[in-house]
Protein backbone atom coordinates (compact mmCIF):
# COMPACT_ATOMS: atom_id res chain seq x y z
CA UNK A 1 -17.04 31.09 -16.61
CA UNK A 2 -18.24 28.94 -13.87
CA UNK A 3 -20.55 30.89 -10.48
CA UNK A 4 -19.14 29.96 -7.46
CA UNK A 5 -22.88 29.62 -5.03
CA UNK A 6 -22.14 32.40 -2.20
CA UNK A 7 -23.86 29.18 0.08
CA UNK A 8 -20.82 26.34 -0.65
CA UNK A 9 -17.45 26.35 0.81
CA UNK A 10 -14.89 27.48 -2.18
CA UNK A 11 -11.69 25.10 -1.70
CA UNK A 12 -8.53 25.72 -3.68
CA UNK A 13 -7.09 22.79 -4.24
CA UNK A 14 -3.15 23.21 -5.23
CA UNK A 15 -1.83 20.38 -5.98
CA UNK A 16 -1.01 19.07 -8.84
CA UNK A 17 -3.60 16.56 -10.04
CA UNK A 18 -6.93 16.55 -8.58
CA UNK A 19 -7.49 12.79 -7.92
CA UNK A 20 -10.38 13.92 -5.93
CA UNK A 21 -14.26 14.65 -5.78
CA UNK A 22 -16.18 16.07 -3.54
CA UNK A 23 -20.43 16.86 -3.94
CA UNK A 24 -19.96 19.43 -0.69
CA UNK A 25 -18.10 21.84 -2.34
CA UNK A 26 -16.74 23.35 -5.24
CA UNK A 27 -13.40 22.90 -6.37
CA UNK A 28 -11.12 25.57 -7.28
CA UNK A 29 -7.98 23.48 -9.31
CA UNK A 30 -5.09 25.98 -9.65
CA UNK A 31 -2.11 23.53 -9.31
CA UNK A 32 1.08 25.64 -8.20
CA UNK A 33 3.51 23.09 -9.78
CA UNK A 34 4.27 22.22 -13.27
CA UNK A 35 6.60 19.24 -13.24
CA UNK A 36 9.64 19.64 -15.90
CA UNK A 37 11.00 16.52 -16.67
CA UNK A 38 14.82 16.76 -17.07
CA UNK A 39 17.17 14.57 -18.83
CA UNK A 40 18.42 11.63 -17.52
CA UNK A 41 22.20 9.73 -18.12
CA UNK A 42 21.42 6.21 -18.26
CA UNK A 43 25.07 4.93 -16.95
CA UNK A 44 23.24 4.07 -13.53
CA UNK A 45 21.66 1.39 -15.48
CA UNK A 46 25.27 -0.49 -15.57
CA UNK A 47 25.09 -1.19 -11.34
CA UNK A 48 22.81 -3.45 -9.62
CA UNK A 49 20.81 -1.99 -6.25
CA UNK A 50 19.59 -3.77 -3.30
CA UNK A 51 16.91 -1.08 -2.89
CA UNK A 52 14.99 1.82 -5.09
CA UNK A 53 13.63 4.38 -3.57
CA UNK A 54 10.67 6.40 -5.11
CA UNK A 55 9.22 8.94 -2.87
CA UNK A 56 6.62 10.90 -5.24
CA UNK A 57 3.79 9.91 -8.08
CA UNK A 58 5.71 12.24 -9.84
CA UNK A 59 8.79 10.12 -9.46
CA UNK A 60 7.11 7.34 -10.96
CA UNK A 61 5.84 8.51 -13.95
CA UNK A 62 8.78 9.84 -15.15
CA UNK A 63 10.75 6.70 -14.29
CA UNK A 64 8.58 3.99 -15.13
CA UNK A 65 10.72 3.26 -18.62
CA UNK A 66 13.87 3.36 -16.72
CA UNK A 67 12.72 1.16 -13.82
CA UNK A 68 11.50 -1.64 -16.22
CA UNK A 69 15.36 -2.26 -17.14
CA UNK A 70 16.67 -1.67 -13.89
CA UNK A 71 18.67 -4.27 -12.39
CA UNK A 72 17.50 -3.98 -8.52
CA UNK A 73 16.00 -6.49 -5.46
CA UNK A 74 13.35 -4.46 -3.86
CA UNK A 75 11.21 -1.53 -4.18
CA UNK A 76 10.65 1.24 -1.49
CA UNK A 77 7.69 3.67 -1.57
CA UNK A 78 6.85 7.29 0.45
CA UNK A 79 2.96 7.82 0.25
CA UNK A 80 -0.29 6.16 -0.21
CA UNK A 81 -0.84 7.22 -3.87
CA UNK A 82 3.00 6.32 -4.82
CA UNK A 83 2.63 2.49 -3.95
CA UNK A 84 -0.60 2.54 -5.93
CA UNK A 85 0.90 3.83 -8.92
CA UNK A 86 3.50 1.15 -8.82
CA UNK A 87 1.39 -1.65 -8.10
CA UNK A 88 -0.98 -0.37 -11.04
CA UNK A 89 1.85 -0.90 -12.87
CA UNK A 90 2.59 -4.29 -11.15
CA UNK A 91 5.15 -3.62 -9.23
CA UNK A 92 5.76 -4.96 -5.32
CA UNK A 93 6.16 -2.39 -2.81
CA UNK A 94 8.59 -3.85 -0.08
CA UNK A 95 8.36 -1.02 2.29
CA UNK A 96 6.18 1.89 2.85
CA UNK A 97 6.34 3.94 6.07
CA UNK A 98 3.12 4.86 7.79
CA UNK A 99 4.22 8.91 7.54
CA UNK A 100 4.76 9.70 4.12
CA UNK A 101 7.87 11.84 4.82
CA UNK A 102 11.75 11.30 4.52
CA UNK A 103 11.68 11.48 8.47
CA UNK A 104 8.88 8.87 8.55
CA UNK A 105 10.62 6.41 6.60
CA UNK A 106 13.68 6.58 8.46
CA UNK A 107 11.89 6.30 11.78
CA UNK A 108 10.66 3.01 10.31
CA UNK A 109 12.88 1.38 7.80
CA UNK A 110 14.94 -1.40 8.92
CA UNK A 111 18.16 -0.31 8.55
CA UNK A 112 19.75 -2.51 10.63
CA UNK A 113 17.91 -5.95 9.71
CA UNK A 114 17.65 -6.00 5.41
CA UNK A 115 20.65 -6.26 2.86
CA UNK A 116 21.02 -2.74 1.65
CA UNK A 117 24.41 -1.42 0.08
CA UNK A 118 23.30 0.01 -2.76
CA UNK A 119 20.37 2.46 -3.36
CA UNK A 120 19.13 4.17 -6.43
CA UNK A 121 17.11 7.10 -5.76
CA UNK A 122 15.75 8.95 -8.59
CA UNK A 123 13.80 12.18 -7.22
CA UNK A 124 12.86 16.29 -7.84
CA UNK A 125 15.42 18.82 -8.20
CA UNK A 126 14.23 20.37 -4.90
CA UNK A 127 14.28 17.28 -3.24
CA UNK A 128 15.48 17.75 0.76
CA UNK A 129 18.78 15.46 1.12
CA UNK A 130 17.92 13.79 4.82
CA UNK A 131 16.92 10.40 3.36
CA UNK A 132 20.13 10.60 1.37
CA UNK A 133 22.37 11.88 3.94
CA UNK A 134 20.93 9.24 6.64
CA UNK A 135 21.52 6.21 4.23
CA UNK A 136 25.23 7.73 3.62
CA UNK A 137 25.98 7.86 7.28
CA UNK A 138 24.98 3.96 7.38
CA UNK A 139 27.31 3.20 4.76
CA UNK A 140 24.86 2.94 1.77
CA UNK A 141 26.48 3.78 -1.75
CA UNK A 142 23.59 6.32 -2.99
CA UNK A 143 22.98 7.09 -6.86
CA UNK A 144 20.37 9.93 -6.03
CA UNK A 145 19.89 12.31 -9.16
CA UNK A 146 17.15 14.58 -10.16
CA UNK A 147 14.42 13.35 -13.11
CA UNK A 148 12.69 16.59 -12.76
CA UNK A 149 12.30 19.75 -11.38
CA UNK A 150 9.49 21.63 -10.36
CA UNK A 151 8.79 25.29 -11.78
CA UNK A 152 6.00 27.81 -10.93
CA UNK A 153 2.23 27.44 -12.91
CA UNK A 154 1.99 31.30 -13.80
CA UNK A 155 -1.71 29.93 -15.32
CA UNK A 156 -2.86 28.93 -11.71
CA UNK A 157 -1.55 32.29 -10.01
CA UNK A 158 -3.76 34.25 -12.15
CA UNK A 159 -6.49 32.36 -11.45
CA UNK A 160 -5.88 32.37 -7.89
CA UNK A 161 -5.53 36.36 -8.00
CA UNK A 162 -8.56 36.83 -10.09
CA UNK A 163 -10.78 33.98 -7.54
CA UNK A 164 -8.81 35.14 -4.53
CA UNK A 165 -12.44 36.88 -3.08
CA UNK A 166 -14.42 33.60 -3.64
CA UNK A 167 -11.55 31.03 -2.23
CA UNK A 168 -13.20 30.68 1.42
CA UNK A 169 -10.16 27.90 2.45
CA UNK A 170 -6.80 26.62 1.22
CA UNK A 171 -5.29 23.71 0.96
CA UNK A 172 -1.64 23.15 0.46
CA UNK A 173 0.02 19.37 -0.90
CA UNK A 174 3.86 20.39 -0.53
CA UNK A 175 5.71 22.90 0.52
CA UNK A 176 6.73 23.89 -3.07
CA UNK A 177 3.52 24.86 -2.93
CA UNK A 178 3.72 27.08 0.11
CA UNK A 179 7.02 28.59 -1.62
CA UNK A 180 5.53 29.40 -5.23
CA UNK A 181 2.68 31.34 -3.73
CA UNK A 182 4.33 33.20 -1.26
CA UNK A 183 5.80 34.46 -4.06
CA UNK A 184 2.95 35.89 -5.88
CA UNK A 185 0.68 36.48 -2.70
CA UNK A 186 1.67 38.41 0.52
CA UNK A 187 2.07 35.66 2.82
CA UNK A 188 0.04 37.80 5.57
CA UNK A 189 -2.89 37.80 3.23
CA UNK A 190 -2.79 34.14 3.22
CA UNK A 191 -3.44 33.91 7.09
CA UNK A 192 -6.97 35.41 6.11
CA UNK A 193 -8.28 32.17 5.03
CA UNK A 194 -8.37 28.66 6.61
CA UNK A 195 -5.21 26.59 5.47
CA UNK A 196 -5.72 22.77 5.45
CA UNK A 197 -2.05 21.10 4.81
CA UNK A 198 -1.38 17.58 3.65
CA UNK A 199 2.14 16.48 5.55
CA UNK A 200 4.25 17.29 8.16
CA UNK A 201 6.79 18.96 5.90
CA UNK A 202 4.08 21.63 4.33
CA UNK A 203 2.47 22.25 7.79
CA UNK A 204 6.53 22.89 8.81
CA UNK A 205 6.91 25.32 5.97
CA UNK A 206 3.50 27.16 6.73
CA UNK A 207 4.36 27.27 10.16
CA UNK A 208 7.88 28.92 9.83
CA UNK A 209 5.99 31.63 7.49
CA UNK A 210 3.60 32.33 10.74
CA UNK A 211 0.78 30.44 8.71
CA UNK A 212 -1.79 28.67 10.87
CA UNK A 213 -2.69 25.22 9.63
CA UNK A 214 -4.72 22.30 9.92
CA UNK A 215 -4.08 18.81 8.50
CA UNK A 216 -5.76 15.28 8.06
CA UNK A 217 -3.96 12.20 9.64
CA UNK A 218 -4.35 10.44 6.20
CA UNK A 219 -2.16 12.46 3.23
CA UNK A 220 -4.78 12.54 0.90
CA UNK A 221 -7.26 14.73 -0.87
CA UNK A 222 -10.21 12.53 -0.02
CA UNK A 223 -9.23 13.48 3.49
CA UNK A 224 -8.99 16.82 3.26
CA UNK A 225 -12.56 17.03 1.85
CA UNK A 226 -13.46 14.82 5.04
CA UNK A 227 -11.77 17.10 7.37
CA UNK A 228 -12.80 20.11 5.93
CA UNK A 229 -16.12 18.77 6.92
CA UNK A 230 -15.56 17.78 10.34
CA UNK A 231 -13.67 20.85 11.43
CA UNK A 232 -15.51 23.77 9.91
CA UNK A 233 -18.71 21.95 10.04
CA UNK A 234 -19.99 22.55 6.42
């Protein structure tokens, strides 16, 4: 069982991969989220789409397989590490919005200016409907169904539990993350700690818990690790 040194910051790091190293502290990996692929019904394969959407690494590489005999004109991405996953898979990314949120990329997509009748949007369970509801009101014909679904990592909430005294900050990737351990720790406990947040959306959710957060600009763990640095000077 690894020591945690009483002299380094202890970071819990929730999300679900850790594409991330740091030398300044040590990493506590409990990922909240197992991702449960679900079944898919291949009839959307019979249409042709002027855009698809794929808003999550998780989105990806579940659809890769399907997305290789899709019939479609260009590609649309939501987040840094999404794009890269495609294009390590050599695919274009047309369009990327600077905020990696559903509100970012309609603050920025050109609606109004590119063919787009058709979208296929393959996405979580849990996923919020604004994207799909926005593209609706403009007309677009939307195939959005869910690839997966996200369920709760019992594994990482014991961990958490048993390394709760060492964990000296928090840092939340989604706000299914937020949600799953709410459920397993008393959210007032939680305000104990320093809470870094990647995203609007998960700083939204901590917020309307009463949770005090901090985020990076950039949505990524490197820049957590960065910030973490900067702001609690370790």
């Amino acid at each position: 069982m690894k020591n945690y040194n009483s002299h380094t910051k202890n970071v819990l790091v929730t999300q679900t991969k850790l594409n991330a190293e740091s030398d300044e502290f040590d990493i506590i990996h409990a990922p909240l989220i197992r991702i449960q692929p679900l079944s898919i019904d291949e009839d959307f394969l019979d249409a042709h789409y002027d855009w698809v959407i794929l808003t999550s690494k998780n989105a990806v590489n579940l659809f890769l397989p399907y997305l290789a005999k899709t019939r479609y004109t260009k590609i649309a991405s939501i987040g840094e590490k999404t794009t890269e996953l495609l294009v390590k898979h050599g695919y274009h990314v047309d369009f990327e919005p600077g905020v990696y949120t559903q509100e970012g990329f309609i603050e920025e997509f050109p609606i109004d200016e590119v063919d787009i009748s058709r979208v296929l949007y393959p996405t979580s369970r849990d996923a919020r409907n604004i994207l799909h509801d926005y593209l609706e009101e403009y007309g677009v014909e939307v195939v959005k169904f869910s690839i997966y679904q996200p369920v709760d990592n019992i594994e990482s909430i014991q961990l958490i539990k048993e390394k709760w005294e060492d964990i000296n900050i928090i840092t939340f990737s989604s706000p299914s993350g937020v949600k799953v351990l709410k459920k397993y720790i008393e959210p007032n406990t939680l305000k104990d700690k320093p809470i870094v947040s990647i995203g609007a959306v998960t700083k939204k959710e901590l917020d309307r818990l009463g949770i005090t957060s901090k985020s990076p600009e950039k949505a990524t763990l490197e820049s957590i690790f960065e910030f973490i640095k900067e702001k609690y000077e370790v």
